[in-house]
C-alpha atoms as a PDB file:
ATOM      1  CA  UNK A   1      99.967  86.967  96.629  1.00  0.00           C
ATOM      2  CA  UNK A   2      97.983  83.897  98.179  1.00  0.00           C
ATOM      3  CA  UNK A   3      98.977  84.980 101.473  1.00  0.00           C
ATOM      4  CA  UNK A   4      97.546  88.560 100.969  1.00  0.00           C
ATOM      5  CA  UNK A   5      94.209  87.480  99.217  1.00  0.00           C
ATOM      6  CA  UNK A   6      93.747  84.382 102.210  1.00  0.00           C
ATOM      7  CA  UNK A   7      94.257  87.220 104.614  1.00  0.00           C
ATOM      8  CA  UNK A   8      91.474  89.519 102.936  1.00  0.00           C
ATOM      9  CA  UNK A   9      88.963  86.692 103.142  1.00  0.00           C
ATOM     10  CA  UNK A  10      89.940  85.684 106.449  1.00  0.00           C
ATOM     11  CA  UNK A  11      89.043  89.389 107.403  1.00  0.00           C
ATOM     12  CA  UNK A  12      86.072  89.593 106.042  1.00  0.00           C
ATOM     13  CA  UNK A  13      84.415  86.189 106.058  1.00  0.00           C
ATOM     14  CA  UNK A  14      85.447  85.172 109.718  1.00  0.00           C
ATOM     15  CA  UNK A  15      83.032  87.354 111.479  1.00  0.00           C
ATOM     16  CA  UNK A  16      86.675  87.967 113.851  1.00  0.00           C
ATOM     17  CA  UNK A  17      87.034  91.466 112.807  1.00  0.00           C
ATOM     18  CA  UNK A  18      85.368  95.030 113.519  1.00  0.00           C
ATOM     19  CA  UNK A  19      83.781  96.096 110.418  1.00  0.00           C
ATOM     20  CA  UNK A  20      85.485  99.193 110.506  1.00  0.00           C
ATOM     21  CA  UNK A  21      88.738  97.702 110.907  1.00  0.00           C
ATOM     22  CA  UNK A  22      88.479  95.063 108.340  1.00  0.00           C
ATOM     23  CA  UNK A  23      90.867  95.260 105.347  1.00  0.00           C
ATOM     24  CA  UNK A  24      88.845  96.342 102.479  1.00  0.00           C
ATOM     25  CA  UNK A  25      88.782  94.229  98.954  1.00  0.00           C
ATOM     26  CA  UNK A  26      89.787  95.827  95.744  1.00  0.00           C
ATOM     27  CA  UNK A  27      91.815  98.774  97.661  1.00  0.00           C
ATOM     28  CA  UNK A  28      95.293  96.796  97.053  1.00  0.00           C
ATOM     29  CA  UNK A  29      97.653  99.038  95.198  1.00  0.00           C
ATOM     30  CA  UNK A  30      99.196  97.787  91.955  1.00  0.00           C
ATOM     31  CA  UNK A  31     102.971  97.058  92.270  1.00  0.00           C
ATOM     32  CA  UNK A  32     104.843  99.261  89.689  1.00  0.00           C
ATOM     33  CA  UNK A  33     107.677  96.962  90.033  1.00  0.00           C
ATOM     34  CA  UNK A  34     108.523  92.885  90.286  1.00  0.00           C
ATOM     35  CA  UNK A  35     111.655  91.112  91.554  1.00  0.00           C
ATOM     36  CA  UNK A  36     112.268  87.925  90.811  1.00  0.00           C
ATOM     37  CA  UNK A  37     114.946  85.762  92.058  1.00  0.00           C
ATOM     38  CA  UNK A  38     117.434  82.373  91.971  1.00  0.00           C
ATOM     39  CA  UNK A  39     119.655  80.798  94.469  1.00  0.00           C
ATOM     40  CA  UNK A  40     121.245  77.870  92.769  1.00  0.00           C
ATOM     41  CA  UNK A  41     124.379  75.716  95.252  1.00  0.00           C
ATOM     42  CA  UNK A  42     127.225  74.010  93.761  1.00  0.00           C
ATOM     43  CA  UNK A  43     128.566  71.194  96.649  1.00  0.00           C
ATOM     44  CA  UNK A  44     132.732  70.357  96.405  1.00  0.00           C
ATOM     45  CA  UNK A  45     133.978  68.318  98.547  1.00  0.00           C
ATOM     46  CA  UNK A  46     137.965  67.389  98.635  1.00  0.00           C
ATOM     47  CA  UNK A  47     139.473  65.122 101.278  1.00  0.00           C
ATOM     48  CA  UNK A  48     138.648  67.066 104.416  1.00  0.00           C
ATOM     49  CA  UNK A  49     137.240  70.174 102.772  1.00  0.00           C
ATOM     50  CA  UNK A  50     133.699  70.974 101.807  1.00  0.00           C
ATOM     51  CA  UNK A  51     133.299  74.386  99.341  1.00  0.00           C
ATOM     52  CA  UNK A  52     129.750  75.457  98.529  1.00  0.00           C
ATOM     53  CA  UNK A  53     128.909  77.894  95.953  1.00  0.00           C
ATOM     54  CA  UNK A  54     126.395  80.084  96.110  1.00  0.00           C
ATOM     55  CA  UNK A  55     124.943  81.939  93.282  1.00  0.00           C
ATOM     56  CA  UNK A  56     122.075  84.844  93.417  1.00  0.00           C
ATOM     57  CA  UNK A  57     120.609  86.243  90.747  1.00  0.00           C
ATOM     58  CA  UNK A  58     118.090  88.700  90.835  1.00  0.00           C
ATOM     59  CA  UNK A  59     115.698  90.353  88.470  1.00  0.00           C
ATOM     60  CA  UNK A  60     113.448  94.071  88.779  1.00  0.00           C
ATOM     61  CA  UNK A  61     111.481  94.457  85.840  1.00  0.00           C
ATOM     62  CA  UNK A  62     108.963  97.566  85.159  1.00  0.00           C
ATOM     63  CA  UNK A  63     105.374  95.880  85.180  1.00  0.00           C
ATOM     64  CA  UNK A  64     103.815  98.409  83.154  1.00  0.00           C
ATOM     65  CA  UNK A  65     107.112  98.728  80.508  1.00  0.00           C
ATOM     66  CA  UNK A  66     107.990  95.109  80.695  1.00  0.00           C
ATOM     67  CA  UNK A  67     111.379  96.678  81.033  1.00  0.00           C
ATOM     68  CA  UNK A  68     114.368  94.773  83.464  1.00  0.00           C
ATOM     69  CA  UNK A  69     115.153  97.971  85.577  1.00  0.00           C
ATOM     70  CA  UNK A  70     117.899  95.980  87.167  1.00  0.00           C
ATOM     71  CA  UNK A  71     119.710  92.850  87.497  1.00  0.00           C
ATOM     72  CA  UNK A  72     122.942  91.646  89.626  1.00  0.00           C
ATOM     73  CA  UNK A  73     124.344  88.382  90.010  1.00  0.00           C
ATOM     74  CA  UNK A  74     126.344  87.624  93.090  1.00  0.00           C
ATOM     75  CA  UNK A  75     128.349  84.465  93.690  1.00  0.00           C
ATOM     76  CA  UNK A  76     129.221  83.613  97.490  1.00  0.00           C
ATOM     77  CA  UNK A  77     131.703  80.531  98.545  1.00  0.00           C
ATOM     78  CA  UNK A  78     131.549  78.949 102.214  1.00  0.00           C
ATOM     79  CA  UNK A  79     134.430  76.989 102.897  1.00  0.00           C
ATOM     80  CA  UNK A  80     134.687  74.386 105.927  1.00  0.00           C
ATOM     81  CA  UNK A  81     136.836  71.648 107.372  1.00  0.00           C
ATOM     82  CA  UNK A  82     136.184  68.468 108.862  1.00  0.00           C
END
């Protein structure tokens, strides 16, 4: 959200821009929806192989409702040799 908001500014405080092309503040549309996320790695190493384990979780909740719409977790292994 930084980003966006720097970006705004930048637009209209830079004196870079054509008026009439500037993004306009305070015509953002609120986000009906929010995903949130985790990536956490587990390291194994044995003799000449390394495993890593991967696990994503992720989160879409209903702003307004406050409600998790969805959620999935999803593990992932990468194996390698030496």
């Amino acid at each position: 959200m930084k980003a966006q908001t720097d970006e705004l500014v930048r637009q209209s405080q830079s004196g870079l821009y054509k008026k009439s092309t500037q993004a306009k503040v305070g015509k953002m549309a609120g986000a009906q929806y929010r995903m949130d996320g985790e990536i956490v790695s587990i390291v194994k190493r044995a003799s000449d192989v390394k495993d890593v384990y991967y696990k994503l979780s992720l989160t879409l909740t209903d702003i307004e409702a406050g409600t998790i719409e969805w959620a999935e977790e999803k593990d992932i292994r990468k194996t390698s040799k030496r």
